[in-house]
C-alpha atoms as a PDB file:
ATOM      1  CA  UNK A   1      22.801  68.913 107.882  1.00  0.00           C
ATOM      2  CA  UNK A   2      25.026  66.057 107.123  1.00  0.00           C
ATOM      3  CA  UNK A   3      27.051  66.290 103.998  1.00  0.00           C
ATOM      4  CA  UNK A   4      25.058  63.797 102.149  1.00  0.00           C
ATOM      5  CA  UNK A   5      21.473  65.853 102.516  1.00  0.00           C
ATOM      6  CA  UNK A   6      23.182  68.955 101.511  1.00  0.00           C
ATOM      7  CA  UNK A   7      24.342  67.655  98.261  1.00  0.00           C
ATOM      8  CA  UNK A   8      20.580  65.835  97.523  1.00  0.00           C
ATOM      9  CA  UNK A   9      19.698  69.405  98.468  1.00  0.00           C
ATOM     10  CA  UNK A  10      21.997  71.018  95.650  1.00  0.00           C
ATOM     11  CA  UNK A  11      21.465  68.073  93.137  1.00  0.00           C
ATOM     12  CA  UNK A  12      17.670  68.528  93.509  1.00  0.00           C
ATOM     13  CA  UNK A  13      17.576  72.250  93.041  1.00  0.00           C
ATOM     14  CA  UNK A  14      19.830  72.178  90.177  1.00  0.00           C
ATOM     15  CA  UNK A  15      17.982  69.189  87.980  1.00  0.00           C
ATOM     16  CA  UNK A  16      14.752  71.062  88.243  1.00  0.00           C
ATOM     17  CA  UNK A  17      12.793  71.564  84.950  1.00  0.00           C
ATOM     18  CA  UNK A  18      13.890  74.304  83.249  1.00  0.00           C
ATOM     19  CA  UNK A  19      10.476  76.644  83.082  1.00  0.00           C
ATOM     20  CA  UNK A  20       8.676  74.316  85.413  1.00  0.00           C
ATOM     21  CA  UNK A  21       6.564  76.451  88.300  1.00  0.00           C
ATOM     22  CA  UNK A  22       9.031  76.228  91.014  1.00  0.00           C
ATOM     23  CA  UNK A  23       5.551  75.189  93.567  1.00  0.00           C
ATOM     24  CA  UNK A  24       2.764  73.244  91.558  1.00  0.00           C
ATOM     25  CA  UNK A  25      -0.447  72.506  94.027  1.00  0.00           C
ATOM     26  CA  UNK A  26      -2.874  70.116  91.956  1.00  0.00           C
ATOM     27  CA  UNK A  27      -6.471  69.563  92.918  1.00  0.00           C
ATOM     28  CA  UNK A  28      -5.804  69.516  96.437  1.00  0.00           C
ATOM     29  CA  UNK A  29      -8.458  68.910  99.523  1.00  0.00           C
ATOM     30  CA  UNK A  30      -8.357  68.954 103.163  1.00  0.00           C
ATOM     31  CA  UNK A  31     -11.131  67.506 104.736  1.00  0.00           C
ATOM     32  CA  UNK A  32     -11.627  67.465 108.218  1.00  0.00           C
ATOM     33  CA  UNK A  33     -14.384  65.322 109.306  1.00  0.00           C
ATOM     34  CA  UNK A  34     -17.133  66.264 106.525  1.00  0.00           C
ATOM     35  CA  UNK A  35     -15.747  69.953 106.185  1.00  0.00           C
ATOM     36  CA  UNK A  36     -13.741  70.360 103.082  1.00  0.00           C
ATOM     37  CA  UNK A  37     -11.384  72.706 104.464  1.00  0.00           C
ATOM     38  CA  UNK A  38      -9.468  73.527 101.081  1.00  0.00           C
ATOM     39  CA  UNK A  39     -11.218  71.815  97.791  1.00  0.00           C
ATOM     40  CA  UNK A  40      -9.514  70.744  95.050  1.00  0.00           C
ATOM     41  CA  UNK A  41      -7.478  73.729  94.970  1.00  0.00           C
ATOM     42  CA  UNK A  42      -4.307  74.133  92.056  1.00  0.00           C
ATOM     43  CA  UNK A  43      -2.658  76.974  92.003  1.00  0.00           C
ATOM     44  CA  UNK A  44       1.359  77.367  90.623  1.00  0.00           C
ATOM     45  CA  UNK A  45       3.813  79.413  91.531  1.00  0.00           C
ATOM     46  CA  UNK A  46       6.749  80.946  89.342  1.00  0.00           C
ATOM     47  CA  UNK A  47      10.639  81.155  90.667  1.00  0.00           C
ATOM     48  CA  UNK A  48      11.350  85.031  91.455  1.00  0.00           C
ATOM     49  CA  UNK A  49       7.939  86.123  92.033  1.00  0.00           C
ATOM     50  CA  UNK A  50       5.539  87.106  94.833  1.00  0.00           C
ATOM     51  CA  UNK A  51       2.545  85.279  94.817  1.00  0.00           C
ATOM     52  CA  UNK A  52      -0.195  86.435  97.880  1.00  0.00           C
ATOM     53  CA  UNK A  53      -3.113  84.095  98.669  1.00  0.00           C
ATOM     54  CA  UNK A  54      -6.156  86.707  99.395  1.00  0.00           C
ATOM     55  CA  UNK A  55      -9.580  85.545 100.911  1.00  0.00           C
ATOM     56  CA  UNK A  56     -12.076  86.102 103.842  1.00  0.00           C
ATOM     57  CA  UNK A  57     -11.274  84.434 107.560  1.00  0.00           C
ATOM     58  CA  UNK A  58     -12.127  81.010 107.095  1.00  0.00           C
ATOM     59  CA  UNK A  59     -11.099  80.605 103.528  1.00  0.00           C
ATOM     60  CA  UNK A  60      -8.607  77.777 103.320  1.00  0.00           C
ATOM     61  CA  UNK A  61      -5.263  80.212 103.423  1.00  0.00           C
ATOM     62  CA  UNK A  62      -3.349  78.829 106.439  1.00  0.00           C
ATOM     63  CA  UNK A  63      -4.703  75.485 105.955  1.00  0.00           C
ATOM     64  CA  UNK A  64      -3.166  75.848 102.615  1.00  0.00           C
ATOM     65  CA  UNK A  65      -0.032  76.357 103.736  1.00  0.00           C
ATOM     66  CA  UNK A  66      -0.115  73.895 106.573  1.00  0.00           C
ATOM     67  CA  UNK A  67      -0.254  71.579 103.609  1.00  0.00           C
ATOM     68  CA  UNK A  68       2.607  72.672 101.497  1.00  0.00           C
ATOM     69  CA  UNK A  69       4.697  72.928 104.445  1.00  0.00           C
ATOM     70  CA  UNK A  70       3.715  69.253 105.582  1.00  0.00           C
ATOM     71  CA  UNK A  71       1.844  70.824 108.858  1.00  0.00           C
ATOM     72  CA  UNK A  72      -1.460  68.439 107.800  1.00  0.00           C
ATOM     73  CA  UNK A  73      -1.316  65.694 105.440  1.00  0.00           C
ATOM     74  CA  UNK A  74      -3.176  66.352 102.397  1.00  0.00           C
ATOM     75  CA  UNK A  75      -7.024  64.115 102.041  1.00  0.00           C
ATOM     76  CA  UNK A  76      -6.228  64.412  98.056  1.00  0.00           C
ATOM     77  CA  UNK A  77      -4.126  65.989  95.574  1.00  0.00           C
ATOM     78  CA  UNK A  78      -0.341  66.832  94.364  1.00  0.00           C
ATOM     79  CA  UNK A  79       1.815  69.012  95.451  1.00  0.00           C
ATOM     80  CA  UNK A  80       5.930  69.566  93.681  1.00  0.00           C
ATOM     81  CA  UNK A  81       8.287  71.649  94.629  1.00  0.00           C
ATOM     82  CA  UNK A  82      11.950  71.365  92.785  1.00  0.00           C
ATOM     83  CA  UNK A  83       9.911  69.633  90.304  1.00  0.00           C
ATOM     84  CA  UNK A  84       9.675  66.567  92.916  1.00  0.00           C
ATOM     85  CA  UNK A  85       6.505  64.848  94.858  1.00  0.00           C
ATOM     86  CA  UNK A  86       6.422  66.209  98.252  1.00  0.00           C
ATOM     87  CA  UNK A  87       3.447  65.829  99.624  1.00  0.00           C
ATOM     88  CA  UNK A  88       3.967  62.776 101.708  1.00  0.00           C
ATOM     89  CA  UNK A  89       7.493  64.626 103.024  1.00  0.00           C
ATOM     90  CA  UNK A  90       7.444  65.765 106.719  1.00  0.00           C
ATOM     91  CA  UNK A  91       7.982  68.716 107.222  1.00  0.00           C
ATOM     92  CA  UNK A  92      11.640  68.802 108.035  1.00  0.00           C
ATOM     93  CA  UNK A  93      12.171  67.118 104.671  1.00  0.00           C
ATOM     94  CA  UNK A  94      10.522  70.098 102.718  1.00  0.00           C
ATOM     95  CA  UNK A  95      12.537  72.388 104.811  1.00  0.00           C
ATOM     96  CA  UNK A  96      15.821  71.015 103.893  1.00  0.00           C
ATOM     97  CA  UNK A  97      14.879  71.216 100.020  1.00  0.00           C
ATOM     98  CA  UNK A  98      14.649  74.584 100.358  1.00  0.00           C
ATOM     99  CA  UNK A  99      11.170  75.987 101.944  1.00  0.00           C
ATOM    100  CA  UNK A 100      10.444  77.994 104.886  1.00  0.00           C
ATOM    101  CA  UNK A 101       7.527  79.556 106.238  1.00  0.00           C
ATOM    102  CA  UNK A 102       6.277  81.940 109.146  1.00  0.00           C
ATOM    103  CA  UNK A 103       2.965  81.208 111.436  1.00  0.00           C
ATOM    104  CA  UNK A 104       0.029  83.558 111.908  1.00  0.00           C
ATOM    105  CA  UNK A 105       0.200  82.930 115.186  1.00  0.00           C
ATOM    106  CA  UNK A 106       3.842  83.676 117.092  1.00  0.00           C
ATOM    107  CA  UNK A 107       5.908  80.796 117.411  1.00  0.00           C
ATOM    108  CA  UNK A 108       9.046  81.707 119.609  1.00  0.00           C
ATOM    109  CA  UNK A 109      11.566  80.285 122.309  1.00  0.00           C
ATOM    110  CA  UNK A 110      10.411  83.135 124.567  1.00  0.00           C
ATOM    111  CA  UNK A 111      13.563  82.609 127.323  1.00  0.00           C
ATOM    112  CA  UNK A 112      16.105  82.360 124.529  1.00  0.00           C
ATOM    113  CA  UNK A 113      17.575  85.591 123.162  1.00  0.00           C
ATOM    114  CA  UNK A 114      15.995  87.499 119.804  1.00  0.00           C
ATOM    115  CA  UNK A 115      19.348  86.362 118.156  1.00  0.00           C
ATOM    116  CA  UNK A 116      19.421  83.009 119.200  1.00  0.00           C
ATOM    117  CA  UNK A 117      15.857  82.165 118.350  1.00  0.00           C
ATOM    118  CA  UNK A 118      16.784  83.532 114.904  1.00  0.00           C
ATOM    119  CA  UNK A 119      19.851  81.534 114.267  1.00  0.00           C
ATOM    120  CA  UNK A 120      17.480  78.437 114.918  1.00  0.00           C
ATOM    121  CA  UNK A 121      16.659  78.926 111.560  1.00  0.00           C
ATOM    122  CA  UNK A 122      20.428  78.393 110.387  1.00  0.00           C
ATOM    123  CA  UNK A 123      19.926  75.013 111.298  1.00  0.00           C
ATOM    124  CA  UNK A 124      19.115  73.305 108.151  1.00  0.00           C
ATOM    125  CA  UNK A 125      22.372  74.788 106.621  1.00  0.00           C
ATOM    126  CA  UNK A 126      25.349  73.600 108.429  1.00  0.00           C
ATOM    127  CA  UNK A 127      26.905  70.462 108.087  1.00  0.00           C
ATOM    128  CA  UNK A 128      28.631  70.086 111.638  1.00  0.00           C
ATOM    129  CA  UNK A 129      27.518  66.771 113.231  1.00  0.00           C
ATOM    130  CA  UNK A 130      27.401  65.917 117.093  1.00  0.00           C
ATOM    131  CA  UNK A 131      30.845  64.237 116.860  1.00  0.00           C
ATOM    132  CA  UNK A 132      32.171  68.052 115.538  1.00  0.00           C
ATOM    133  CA  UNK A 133      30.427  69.734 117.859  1.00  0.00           C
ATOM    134  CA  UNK A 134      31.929  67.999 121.176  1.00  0.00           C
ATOM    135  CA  UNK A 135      35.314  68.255 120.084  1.00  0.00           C
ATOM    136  CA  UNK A 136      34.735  71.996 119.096  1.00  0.00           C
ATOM    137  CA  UNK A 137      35.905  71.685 115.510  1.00  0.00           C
ATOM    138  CA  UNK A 138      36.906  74.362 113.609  1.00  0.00           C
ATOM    139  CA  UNK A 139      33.782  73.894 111.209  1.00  0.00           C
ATOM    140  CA  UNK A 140      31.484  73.677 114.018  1.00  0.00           C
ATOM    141  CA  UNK A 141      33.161  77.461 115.276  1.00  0.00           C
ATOM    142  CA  UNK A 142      32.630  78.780 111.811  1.00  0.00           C
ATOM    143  CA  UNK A 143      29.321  77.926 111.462  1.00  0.00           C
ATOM    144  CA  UNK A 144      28.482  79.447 114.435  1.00  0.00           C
ATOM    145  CA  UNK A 145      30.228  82.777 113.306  1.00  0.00           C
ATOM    146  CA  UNK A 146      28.570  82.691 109.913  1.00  0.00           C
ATOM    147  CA  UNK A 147      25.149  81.946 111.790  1.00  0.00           C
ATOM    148  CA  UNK A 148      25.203  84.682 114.082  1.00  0.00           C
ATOM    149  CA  UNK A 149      26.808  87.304 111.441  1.00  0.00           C
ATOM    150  CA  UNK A 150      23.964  86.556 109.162  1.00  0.00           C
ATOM    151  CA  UNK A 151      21.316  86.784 112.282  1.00  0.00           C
ATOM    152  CA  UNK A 152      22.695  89.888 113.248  1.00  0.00           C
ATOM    153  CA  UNK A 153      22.468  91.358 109.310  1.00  0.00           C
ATOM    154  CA  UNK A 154      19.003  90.244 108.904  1.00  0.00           C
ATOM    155  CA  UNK A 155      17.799  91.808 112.134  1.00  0.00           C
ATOM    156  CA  UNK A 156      19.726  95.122 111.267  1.00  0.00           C
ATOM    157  CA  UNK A 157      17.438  94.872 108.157  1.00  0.00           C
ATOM    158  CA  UNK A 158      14.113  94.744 110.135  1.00  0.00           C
ATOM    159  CA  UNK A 159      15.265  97.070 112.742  1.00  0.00           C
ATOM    160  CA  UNK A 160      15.642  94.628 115.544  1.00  0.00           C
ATOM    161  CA  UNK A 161      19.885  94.834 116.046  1.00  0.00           C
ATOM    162  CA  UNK A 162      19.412  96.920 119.371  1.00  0.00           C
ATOM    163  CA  UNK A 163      17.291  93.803 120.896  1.00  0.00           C
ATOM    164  CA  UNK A 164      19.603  91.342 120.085  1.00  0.00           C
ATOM    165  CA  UNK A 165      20.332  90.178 123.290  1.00  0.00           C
ATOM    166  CA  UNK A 166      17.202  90.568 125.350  1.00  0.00           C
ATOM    167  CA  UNK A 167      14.873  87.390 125.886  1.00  0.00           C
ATOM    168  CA  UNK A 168      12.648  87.368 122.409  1.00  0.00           C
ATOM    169  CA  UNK A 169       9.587  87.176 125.446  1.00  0.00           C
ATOM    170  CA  UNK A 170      10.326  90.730 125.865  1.00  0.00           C
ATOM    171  CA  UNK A 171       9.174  91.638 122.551  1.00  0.00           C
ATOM    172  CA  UNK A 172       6.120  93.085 121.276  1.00  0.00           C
ATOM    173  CA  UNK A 173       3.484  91.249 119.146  1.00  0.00           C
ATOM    174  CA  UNK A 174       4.619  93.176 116.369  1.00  0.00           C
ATOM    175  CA  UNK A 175       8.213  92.678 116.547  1.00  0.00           C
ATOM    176  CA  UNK A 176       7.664  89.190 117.023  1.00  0.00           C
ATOM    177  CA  UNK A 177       6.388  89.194 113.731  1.00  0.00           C
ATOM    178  CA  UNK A 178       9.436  90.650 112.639  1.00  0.00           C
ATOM    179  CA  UNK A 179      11.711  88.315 114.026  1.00  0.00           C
ATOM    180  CA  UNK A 180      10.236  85.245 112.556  1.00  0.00           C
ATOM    181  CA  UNK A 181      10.484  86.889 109.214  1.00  0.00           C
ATOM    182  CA  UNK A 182      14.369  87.272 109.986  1.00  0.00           C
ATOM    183  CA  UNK A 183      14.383  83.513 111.341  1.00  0.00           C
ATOM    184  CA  UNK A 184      12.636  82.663 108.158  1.00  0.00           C
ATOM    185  CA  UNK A 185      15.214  84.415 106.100  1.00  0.00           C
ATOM    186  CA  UNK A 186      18.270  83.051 108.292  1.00  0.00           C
ATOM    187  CA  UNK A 187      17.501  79.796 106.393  1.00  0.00           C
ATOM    188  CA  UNK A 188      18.207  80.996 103.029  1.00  0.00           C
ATOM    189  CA  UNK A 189      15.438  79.422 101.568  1.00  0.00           C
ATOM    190  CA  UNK A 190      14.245  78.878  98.115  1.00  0.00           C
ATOM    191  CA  UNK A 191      10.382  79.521  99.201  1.00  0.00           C
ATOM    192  CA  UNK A 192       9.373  81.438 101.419  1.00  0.00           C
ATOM    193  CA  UNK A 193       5.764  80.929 103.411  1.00  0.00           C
ATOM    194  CA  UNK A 194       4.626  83.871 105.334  1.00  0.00           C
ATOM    195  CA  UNK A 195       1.426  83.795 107.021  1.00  0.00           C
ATOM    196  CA  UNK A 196       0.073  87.315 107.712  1.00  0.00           C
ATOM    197  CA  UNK A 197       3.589  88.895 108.369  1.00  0.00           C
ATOM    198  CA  UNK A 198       1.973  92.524 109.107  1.00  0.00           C
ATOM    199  CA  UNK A 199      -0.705  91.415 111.385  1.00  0.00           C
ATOM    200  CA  UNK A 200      -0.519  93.593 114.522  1.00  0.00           C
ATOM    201  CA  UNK A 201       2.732  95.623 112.940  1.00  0.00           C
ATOM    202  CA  UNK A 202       2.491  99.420 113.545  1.00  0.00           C
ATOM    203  CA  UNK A 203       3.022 101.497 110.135  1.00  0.00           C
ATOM    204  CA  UNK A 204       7.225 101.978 110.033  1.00  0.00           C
ATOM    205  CA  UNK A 205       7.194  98.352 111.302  1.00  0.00           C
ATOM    206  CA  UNK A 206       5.039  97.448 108.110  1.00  0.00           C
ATOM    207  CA  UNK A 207       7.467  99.701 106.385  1.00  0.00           C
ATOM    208  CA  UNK A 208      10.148  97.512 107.682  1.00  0.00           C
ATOM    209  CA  UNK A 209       8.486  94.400 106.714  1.00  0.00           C
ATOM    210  CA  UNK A 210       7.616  95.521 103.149  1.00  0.00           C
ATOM    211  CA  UNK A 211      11.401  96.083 102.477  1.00  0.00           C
ATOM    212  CA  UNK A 212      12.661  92.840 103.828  1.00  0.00           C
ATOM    213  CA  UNK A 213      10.269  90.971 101.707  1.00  0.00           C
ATOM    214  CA  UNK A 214      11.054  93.118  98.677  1.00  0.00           C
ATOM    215  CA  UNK A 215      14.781  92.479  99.432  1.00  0.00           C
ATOM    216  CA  UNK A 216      14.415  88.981 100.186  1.00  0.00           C
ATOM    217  CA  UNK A 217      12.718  88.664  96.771  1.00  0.00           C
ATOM    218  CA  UNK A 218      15.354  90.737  95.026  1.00  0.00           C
ATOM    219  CA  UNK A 219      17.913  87.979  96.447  1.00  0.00           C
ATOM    220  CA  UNK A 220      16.046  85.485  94.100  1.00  0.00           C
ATOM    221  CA  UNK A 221      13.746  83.860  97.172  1.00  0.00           C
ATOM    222  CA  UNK A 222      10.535  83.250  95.875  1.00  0.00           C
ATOM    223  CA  UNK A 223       7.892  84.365  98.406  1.00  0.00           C
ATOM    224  CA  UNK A 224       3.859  83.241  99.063  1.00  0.00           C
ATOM    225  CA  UNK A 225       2.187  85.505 101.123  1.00  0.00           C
ATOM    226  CA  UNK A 226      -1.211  85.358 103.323  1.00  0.00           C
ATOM    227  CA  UNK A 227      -2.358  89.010 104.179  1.00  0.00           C
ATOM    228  CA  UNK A 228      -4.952  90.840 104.551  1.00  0.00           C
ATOM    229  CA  UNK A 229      -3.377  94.222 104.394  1.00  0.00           C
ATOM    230  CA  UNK A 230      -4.713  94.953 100.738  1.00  0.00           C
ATOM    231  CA  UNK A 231      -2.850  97.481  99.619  1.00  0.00           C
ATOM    232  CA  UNK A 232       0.189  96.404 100.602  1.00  0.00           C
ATOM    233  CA  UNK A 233      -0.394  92.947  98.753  1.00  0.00           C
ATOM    234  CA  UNK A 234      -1.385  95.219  95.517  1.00  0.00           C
ATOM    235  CA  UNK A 235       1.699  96.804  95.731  1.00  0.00           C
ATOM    236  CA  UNK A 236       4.164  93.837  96.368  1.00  0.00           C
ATOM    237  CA  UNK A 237       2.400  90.745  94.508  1.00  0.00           C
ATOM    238  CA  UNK A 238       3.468  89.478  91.017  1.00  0.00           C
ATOM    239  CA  UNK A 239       0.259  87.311  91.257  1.00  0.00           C
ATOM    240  CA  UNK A 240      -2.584  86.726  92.912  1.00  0.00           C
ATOM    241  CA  UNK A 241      -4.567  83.494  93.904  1.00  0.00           C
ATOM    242  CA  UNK A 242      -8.093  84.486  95.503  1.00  0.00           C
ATOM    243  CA  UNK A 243      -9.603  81.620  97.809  1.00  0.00           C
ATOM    244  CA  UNK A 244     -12.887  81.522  99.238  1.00  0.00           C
ATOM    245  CA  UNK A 245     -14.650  78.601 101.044  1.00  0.00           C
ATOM    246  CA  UNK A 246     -11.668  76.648 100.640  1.00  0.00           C
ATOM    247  CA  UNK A 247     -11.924  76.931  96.537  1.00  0.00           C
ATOM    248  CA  UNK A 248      -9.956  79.583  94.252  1.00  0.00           C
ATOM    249  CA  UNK A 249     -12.229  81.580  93.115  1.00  0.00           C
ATOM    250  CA  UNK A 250      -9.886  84.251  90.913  1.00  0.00           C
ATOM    251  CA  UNK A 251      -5.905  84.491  90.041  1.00  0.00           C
ATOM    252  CA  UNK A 252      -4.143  86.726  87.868  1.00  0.00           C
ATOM    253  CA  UNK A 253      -2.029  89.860  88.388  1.00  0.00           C
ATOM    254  CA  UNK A 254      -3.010  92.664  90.607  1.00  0.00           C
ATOM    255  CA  UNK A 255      -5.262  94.472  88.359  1.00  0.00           C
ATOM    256  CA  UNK A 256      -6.752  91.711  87.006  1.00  0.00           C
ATOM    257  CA  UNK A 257      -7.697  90.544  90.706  1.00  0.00           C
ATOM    258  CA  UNK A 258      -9.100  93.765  92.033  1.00  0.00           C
ATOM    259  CA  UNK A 259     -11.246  94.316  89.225  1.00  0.00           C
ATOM    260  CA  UNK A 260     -12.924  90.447  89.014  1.00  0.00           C
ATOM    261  CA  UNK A 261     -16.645  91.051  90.008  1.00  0.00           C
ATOM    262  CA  UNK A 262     -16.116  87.753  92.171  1.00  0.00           C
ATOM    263  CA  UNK A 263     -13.218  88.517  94.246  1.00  0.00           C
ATOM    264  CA  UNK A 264     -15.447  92.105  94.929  1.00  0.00           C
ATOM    265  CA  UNK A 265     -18.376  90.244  95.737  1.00  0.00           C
ATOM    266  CA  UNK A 266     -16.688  87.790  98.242  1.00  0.00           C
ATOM    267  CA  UNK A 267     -13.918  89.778  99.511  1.00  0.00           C
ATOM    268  CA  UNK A 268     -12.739  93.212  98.501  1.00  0.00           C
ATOM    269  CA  UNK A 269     -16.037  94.657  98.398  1.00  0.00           C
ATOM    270  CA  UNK A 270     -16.569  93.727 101.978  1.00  0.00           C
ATOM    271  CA  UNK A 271     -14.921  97.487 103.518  1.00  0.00           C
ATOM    272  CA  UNK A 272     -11.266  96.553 102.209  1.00  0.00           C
ATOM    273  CA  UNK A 273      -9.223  98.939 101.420  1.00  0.00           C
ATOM    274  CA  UNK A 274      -7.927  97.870  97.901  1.00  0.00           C
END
């Protein structure tokens, strides 16, 4: 990150609106070809909490993140984040305000090592340019350092320190999952995205998962989480937005959610275990 993009990055964080949502989606649609994917959804999401996005397969919930991240341009709508217009950003432009996210499907450098494909998501936060890094500078050597010591903390934290150094191919699905939580974290966001984190996790490795997020939120990242693991979403959610056919159908806290006659009728009555 050059010098200049880290202080826009600092500036913009600190001359958001006091009490503003720090994500604010307005009316917005996906359409691809005829199929309103997500429609005219608005949802906003308060600094410090966890906020999980709950629905049937085929509800809008990735799609709706594709769009906050930048993944798919939105058809209509508004999104803010930082109290600032992002929704014609790229994606590397959201990322370097502040946002992250994880994929419900693995997305790995499978011959690189667990570590390294972690510190990939250091990235955004050093400041080294190509000119430092072929004379070896000092900063570039420190960033490094800092990069891997906080790679090597956050995969302590999720249980993953002893595979370090094998190729992250080597992995199972589940610990995959892990990792990209840890990558996620290495970039000390603001927001956090993660798209069905415990899909495919064994119970300690949920376990695992359910601390890091609840420790990642107690270090003042904000998180929005897709899962379908109900209980756990009841326990860990400050809010709740409920989507179904690409429209929300229900928000509110917890309680509130699991006992709207809608949300039963579309999605929690269907077998889950809320």
């Amino acid at each position: 990150m050059s010098p200049t993009t880290s202080s826009a990055t600092r500036q913009a964080t600190d001359q958001a609106v006091p009490g503003a949502p720090l994500l604010d989606v307005r009316q917005v649609s996906k359409h691809f070809g005829g199929l309103a994917a997500v429609d005219g959804v608005s949802l906003q999401v308060r600094r410090g909490d966890i906020h999980a996005l709950i629905g049937p397969n085929g509800a809008g919930k990735s799609t709706l993140f594709n769009l906050i991240t930048g993944v798919n341009p939105v058809t209509g709508g508004s999104i803010r984040f930082l109290d600032q217009s992002i929704e014609t950003l790229p994606p590397h432009a959201r990322t370097r305000l502040g946002m992250a996210r994880t994929f419900q499907n693995l997305q790995i450098f499978p011959d690189m090592s667990v570590l390294e494909n972690v510190m990939v998501g250091r990235h955004v936060r050093t400041r080294s340019t190509l000119f430092d890094a072929l004379r070896h500078a000092r900063r570039q050597r420190e960033e490094n350092a800092a990069g891997e010591a906080r790679a090597m903390a956050l995969l302590e934290q999720l249980g993953l320190a002893e595979k370090a150094w094998q190729p992250a191919q080597s992995l199972s699905y589940g610990e995959g999952k892990l990792m990209e939580i840890a990558r996620a974290m290495a970039s000390e966001p603001t927001l956090v995205l993660l798209d069905e984190p415990l899909a495919g996790l064994p119970a300690d490795a949920i376990e695992r998962a359910e601390q890091a997020i609840r420790g990642l939120n107690r270090q003042g990242v904000t998180i929005v989480l897709v899962e379908h693991n109900v209980r756990v979403v009841m326990r860990l959610s400050d809010h709740i937005s409920v989507l179904n056919n690409g429209r929300l159908i229900s928000e509110g806290s917890p309680e509130q959610v699991r006992h709207d006659p809608a949300v039963l009728d579309a999605y929690l009555g269907e077998g889950s275990h809320a």
